[in-house]
Protein backbone atom coordinates (compact mmCIF):
# COMPACT_ATOMS: atom_id res chain seq x y z
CA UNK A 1 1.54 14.85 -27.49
CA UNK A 2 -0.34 13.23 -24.87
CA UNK A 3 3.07 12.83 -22.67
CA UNK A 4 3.45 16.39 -22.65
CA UNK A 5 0.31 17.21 -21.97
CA UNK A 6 0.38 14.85 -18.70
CA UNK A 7 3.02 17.17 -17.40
CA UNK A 8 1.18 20.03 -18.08
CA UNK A 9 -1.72 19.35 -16.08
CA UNK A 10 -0.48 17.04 -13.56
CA UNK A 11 2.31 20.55 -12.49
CA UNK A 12 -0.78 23.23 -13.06
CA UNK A 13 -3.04 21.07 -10.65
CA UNK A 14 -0.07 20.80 -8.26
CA UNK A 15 0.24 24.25 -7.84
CA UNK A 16 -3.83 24.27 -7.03
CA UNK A 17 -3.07 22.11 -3.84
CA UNK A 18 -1.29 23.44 -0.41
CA UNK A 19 1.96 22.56 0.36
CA UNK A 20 3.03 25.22 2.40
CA UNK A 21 6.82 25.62 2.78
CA UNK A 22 7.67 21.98 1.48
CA UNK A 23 11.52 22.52 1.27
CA UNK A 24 11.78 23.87 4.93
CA UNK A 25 9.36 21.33 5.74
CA UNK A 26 11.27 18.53 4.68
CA UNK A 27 14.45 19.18 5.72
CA UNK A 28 13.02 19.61 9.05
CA UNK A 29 11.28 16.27 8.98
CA UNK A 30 14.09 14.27 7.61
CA UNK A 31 17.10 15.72 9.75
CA UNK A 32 15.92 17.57 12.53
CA UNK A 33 12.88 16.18 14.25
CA UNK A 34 13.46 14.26 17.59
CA UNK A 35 11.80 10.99 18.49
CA UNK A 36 8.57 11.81 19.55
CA UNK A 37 6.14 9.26 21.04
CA UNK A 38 8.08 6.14 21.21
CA UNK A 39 7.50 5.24 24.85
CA UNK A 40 7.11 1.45 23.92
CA UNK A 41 9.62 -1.42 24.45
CA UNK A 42 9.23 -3.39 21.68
CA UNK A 43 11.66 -5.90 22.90
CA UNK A 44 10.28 -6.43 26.32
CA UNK A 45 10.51 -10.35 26.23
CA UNK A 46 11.35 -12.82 29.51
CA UNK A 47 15.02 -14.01 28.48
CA UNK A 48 13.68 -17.15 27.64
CA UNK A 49 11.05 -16.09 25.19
CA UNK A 50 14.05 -14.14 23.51
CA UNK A 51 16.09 -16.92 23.45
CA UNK A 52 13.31 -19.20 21.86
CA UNK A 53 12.02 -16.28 19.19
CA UNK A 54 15.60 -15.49 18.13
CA UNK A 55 15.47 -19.82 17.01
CA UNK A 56 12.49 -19.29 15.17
CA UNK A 57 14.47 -15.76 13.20
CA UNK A 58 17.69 -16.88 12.77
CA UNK A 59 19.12 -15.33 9.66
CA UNK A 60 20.78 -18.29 8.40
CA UNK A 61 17.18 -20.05 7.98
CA UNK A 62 15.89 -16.88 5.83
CA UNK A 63 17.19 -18.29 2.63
CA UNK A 64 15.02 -15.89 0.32
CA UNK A 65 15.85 -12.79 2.22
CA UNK A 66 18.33 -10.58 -0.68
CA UNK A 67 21.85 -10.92 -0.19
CA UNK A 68 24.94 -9.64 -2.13
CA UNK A 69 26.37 -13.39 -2.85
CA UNK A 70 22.82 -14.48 -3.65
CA UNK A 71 23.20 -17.40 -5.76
CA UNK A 72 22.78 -15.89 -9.80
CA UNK A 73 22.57 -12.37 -7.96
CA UNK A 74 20.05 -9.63 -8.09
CA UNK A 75 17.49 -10.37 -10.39
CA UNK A 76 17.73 -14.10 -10.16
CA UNK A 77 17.12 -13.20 -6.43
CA UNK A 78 13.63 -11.20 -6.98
CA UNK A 79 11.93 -14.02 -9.57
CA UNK A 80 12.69 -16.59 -7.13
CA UNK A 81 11.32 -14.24 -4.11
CA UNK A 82 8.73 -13.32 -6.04
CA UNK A 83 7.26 -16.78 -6.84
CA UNK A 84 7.66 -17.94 -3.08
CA UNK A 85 6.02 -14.76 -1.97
CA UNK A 86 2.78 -15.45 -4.13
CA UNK A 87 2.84 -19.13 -2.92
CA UNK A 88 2.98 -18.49 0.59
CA UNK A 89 0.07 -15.36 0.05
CA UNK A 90 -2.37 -18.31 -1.29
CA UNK A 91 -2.76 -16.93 -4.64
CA UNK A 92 -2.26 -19.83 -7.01
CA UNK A 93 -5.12 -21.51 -4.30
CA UNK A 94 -7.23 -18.03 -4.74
CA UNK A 95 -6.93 -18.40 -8.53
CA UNK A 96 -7.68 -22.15 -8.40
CA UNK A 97 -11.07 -21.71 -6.50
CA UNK A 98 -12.13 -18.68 -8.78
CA UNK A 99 -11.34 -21.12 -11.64
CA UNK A 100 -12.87 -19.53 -14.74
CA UNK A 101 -15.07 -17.06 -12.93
CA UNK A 102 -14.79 -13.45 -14.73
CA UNK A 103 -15.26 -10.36 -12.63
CA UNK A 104 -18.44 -8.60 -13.37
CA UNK A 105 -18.61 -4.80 -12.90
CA UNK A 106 -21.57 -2.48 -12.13
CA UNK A 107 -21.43 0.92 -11.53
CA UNK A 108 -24.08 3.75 -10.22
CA UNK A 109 -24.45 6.87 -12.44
CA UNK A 110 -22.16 9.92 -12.02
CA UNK A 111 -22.61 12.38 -9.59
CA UNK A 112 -21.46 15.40 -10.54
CA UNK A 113 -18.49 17.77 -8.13
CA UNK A 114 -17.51 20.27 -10.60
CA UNK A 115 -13.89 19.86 -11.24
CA UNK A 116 -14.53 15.65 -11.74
CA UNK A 117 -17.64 12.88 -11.54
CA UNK A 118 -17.90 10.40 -8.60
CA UNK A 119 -19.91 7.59 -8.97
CA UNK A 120 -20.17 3.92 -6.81
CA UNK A 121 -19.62 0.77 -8.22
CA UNK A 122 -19.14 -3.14 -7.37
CA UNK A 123 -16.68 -5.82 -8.59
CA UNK A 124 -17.16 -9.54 -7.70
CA UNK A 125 -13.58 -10.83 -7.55
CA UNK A 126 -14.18 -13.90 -7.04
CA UNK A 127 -17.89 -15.78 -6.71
CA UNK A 128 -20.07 -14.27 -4.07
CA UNK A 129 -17.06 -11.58 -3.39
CA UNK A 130 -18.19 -8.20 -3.88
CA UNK A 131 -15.72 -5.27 -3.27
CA UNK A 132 -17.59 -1.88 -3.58
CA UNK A 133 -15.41 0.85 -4.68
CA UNK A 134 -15.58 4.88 -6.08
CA UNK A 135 -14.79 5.52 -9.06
CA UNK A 136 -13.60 9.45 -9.59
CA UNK A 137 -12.63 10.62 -13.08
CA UNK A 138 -11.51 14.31 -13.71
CA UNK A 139 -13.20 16.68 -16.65
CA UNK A 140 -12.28 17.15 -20.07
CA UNK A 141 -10.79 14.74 -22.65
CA UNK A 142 -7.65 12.82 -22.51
CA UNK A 143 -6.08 9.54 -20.76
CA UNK A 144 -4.99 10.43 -17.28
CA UNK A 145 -3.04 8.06 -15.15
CA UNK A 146 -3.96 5.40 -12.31
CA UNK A 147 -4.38 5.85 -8.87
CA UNK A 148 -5.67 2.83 -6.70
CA UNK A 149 -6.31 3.61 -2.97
CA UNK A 150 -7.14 1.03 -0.35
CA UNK A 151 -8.02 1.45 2.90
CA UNK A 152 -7.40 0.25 6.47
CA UNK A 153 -8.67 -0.99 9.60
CA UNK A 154 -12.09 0.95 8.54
CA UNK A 155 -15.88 -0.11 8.27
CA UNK A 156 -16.13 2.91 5.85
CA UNK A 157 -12.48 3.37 4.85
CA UNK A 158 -13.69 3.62 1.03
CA UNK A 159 -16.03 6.16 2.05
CA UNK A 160 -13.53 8.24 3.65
CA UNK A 161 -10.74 8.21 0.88
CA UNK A 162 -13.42 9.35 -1.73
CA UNK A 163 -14.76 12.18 0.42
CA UNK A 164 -18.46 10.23 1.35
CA UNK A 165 -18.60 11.35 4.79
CA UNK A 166 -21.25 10.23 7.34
CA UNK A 167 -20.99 12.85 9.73
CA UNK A 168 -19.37 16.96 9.93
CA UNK A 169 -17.06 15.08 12.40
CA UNK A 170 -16.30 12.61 10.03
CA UNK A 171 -15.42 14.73 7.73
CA UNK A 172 -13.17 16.95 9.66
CA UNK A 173 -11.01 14.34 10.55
CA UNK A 174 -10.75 13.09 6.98
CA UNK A 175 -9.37 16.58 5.91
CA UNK A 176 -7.68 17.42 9.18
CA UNK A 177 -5.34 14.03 8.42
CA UNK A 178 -5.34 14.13 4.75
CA UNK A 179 -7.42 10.72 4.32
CA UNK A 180 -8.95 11.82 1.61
CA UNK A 181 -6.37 10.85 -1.04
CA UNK A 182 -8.73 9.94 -4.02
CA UNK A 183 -10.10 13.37 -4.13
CA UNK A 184 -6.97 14.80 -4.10
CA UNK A 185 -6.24 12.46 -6.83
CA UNK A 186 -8.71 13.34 -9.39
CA UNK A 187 -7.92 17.03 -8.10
CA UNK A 188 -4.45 16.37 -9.70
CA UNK A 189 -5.53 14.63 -12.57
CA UNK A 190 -5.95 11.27 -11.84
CA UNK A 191 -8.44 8.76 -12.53
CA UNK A 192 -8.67 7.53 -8.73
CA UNK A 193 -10.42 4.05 -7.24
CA UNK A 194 -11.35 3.94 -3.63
CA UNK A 195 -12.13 0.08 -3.53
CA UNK A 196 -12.89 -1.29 -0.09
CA UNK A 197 -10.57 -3.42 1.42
CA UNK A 198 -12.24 -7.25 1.98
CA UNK A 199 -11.54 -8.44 5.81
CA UNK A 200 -11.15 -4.72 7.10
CA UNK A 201 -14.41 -2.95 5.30
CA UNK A 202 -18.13 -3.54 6.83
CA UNK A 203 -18.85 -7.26 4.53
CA UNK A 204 -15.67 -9.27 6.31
CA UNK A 205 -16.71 -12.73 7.59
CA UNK A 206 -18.46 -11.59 10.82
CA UNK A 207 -16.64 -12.55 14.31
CA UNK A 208 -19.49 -14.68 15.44
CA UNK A 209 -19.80 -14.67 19.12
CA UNK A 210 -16.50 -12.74 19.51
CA UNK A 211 -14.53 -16.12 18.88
CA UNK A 212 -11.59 -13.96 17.39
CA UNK A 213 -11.53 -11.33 19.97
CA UNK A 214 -14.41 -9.49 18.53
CA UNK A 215 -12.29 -8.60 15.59
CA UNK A 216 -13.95 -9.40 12.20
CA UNK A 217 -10.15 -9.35 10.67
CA UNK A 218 -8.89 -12.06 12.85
CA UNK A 219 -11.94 -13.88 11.96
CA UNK A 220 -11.49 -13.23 8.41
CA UNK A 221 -8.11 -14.11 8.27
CA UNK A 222 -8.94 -17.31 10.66
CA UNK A 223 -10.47 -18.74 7.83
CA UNK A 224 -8.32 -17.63 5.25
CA UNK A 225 -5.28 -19.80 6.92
CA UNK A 226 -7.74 -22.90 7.11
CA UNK A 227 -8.28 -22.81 3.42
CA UNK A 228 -4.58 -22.29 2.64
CA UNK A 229 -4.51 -18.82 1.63
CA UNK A 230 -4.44 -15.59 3.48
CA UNK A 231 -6.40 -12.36 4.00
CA UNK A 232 -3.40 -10.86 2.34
CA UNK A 233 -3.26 -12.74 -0.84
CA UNK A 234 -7.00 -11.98 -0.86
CA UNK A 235 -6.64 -8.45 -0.91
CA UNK A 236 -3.72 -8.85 -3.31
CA UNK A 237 -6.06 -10.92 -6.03
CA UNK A 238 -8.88 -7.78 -5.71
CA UNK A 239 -6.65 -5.16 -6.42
CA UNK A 240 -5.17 -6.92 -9.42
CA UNK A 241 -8.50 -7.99 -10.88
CA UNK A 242 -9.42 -3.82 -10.17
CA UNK A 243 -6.78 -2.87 -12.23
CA UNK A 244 -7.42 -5.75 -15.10
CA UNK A 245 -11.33 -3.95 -15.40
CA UNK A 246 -9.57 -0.21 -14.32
CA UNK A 247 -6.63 -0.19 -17.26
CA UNK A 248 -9.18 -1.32 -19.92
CA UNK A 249 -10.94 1.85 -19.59
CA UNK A 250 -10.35 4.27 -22.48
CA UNK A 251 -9.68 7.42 -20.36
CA UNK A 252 -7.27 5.70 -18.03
CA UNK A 253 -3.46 5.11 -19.54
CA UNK A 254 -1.83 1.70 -18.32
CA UNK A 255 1.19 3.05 -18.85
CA UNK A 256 0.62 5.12 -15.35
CA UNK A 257 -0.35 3.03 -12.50
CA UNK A 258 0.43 3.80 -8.66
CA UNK A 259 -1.16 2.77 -5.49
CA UNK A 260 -1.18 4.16 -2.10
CA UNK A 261 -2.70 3.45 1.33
CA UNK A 262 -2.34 4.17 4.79
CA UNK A 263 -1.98 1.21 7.63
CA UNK A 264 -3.63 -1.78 6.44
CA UNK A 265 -3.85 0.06 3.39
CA UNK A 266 -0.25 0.26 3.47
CA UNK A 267 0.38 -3.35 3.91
CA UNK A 268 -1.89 -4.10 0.54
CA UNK A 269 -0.02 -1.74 -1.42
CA UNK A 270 3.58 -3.18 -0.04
CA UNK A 271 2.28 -6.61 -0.79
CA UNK A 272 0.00 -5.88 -4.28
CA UNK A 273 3.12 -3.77 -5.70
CA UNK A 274 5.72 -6.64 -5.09
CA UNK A 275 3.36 -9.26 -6.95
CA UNK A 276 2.53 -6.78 -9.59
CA UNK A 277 4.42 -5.21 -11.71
CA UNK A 278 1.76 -3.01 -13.32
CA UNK A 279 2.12 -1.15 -10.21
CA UNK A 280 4.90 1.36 -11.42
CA UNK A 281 4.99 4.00 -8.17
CA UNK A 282 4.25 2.47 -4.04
CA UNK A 283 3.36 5.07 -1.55
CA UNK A 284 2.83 2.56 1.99
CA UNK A 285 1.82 5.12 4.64
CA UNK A 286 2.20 4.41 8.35
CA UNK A 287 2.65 0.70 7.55
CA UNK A 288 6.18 0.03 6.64
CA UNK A 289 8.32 -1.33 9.23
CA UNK A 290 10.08 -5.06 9.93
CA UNK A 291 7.90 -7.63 9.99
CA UNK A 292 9.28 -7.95 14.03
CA UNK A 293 11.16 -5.93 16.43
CA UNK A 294 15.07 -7.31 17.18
CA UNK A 295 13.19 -9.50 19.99
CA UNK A 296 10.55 -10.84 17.91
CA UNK A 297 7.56 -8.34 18.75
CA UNK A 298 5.31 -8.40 15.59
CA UNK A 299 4.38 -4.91 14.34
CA UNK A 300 1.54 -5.70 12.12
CA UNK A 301 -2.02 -6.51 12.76
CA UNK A 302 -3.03 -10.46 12.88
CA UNK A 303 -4.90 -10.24 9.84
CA UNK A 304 -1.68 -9.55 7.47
CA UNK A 305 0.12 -12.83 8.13
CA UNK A 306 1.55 -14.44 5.71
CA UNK A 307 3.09 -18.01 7.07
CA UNK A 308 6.57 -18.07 6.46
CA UNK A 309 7.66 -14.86 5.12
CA UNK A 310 10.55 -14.83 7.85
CA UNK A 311 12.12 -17.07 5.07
CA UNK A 312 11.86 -14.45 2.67
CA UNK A 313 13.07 -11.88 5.05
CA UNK A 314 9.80 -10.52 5.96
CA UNK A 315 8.88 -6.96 4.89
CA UNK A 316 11.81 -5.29 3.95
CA UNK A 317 12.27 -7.99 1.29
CA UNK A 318 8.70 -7.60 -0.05
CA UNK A 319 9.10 -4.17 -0.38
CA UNK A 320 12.50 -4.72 -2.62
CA UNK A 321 10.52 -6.90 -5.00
CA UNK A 322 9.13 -3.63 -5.66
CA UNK A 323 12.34 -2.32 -7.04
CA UNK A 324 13.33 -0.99 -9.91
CA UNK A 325 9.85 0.53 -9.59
CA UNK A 326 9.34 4.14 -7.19
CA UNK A 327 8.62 3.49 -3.82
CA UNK A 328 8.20 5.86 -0.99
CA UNK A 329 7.82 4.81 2.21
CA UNK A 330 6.51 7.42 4.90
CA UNK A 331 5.88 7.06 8.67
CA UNK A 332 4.46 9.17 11.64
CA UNK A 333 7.26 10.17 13.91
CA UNK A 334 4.17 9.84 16.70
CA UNK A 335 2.79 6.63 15.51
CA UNK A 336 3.66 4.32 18.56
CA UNK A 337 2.87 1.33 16.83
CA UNK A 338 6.31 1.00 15.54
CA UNK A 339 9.88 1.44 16.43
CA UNK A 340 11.45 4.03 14.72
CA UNK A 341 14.63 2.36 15.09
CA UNK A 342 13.18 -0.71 13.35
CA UNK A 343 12.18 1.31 10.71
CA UNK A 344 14.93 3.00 10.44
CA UNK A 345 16.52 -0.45 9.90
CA UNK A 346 14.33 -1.81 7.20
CA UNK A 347 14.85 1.40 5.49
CA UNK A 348 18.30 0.67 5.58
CA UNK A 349 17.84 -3.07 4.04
CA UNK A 350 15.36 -1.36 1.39
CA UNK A 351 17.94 0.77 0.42
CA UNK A 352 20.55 -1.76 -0.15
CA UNK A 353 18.32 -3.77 -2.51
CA UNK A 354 17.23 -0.73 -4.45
CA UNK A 355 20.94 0.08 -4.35
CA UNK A 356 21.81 -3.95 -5.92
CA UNK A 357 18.92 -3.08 -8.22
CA UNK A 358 21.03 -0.12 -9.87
CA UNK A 359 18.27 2.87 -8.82
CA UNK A 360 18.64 3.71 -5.50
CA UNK A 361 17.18 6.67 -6.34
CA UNK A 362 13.88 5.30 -6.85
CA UNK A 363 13.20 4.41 -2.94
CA UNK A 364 12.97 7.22 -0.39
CA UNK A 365 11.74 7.16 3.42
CA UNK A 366 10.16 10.06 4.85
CA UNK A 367 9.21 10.71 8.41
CA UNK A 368 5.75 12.89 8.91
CA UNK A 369 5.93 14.99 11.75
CA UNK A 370 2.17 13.08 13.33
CA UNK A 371 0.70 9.59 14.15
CA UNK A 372 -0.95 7.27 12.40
CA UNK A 373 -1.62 9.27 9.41
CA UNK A 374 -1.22 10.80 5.79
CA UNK A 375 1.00 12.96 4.94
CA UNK A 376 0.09 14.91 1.44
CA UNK A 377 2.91 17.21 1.59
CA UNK A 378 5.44 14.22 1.67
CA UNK A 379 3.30 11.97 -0.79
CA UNK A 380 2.18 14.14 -3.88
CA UNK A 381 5.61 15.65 -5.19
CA UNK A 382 7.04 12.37 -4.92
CA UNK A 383 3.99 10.90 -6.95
CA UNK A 384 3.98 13.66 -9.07
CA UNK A 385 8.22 13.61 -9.55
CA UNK A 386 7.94 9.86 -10.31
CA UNK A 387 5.67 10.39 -13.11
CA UNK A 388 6.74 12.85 -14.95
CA UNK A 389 10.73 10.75 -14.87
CA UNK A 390 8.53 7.91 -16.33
CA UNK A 391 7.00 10.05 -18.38
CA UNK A 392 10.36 11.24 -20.09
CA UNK A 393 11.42 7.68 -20.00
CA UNK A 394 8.71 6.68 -21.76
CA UNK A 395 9.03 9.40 -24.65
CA UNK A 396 12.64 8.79 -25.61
């Protein structure tokens, strides 16, 4: 009963939000748009330099990256991938030094917006980490599915996904770019977190006189790499230990869980996806890409690396850990921090693995038509579509 109920509201709420002219739209976006704002040479190296990064990539040292003769093929493939990839993030190190420490959860009293409740809360992680986070949960009785949200390179990035705006400027941007994805979350019928992100929110380990480039994310992530772990694998640990407190809840249903996040965002829920499997739908925005350009040029802030994921195949292989699970992928066709013919090519490799996988279906790439944004229109009916197959699946 509940099942069909799910589809119910989740296609009546759908038809509450814009998406003007999506099938025009799309085919636009995916066939006809040229290659806008791509002035960059990614692969701008002295010979030399290429010479010496093309040693440190050679293919032939990846050994983890997914091939078709992969020794016991496919799936023996993504549990040995899988295990290396949470070794090199740190996390058995992160687990170690939390030991038996058990996340403790407070939360401020509901606010009230009419269609659903907002209200702030904390989670310590780990001891003496506290991530803030919204919680928004929609009226009326029922168990609604999972949305998790994190940010990026944002001081308030929490703020802005739940619709807590500092300023009218603030907030017109938010709307203008569609970075307010929790609220249109709960809008559809989601129980939505907005949890801070730790190393890109306001309480990251401070850059004390600007050692790290006056970048509190290097500095973070500085430390990390001394300790043996990584900001990554941090980030990684607090969204699982968000959804261990977030699935317990009696109006949430496990059986629904997806995460998406723009940028840094993006990289969390590429990286949290591929070590958990809770995690049944991916939307990265403006984040997916090759870990490097053909040269070696690194796409990806400081503060997401993981040493030794070249061996894995860098991030085209951590996304196909996400497979047989839904993943969408979308990118700005204006964003110049990436190549679109690099991501074009991890696209590619993505595809291949969700192809070995048997669901090839299940993995799309979508180009937005903008920079370094959201996209809602490309996002929500893929969310939305995904659901409502596991739904079905689910039933028989």
């Amino acid at each position: 009963m509940h099942n069909s109920r799910l589809n119910r509201v989740t296609l009546w709420k759908l038809g509450r939000v814009s998406f003007p002219r999506l099938a025009s739209v799309s085919i636009v976006l995916l066939f006809s748009c040229p290659l806008l704002g791509q002035e960059k040479d990614f692969n701008a190296y002295p010979e030399h330099v290429v010479k010496y990064l093309k040693r440190l990539y050679v293919p032939s040292e990846q050994q983890l990256a997914y091939r078709e003769d992969y020794p016991g093929g496919f799936e023996r493939w993504q549990q040995e991938a899988r295990a290396e990839l949470q070794i090199k993030l740190g996390m058995d190190r992160i687990a170690a030094s939390a030991a038996d420490h058990r996340p403790a959860v407070q939360l401020d009293e509901a606010a009230d917006f009419g269609e659903y409740t907002r209200q702030g809360g904390v989670i310590e992680t780990e001891p003496d980490v506290r991530i803030p986070f919204w919680l928004l949960k929609p009226k009326g009785e029922g168990r609604w599915p999972l949305g998790v949200f994190p940010h990026g390179h944002d001081r308030r990035g929490h703020d802005t996904t739940a619709g807590v705006y500092a300023t009218e400027a603030h907030e017109k941007k938010a709307i203008g770019e569609d970075r307010d994805v929790a609220v249109q979350a709960v809008k559809l019928g989601f129980v939505a977190i907005a949890p801070a992100v730790r190393g890109l929110a306001a309480d990251g380990v401070p850059d004390l006189h600007d050692r790290h480039g006056k970048s509190a994310c290097r500095s973070h992530v500085m430390h990390c790499l001394l300790a043996g772990r990584t900001a990554t694998g941090e980030r990684v640990w607090d969204m699982q230990r968000i959804l261990d407190w977030a699935l317990a809840l009696p109006e949430v249903d496990p059986r629904h869980v997806f995460m998406m996040g723009n940028s840094g965002g993006g990289m969390v829920t590429i990286f949290a996806a591929a070590c958990d499997q809770r995690i049944g739908i991916a939307v990265p925005s403006c984040s997916f890409a090759p870990t490097t350009s053909e040269s070696g040029y690194i796409f990806h802030c400081d503060c997401n690396m993981v040493p030794g994921l070249m061996e894995l195949g860098g991030l085209p292989s951590v996304a196909g850990l996400i497979a047989p699970r839904h993943l969408l992928a979308v990118n700005g066709r204006k964003d110049t921090l990436f190549s679109q013919e690099a991501v074009e090519r991890a696209a590619t490799t993505v595809q291949e693995i969700y192809r070995a996988a048997g669901c090839p279906e299940r993995f799309e790439h979508r180009w937005g038509a903008e920079g370094h944004r959201f996209y809602k229109d490309l996002m929500w009916p893929f969310v939305l579509e995904a659901l409502q197959k596991s739904d079905r699946k689910t039933v028989r």
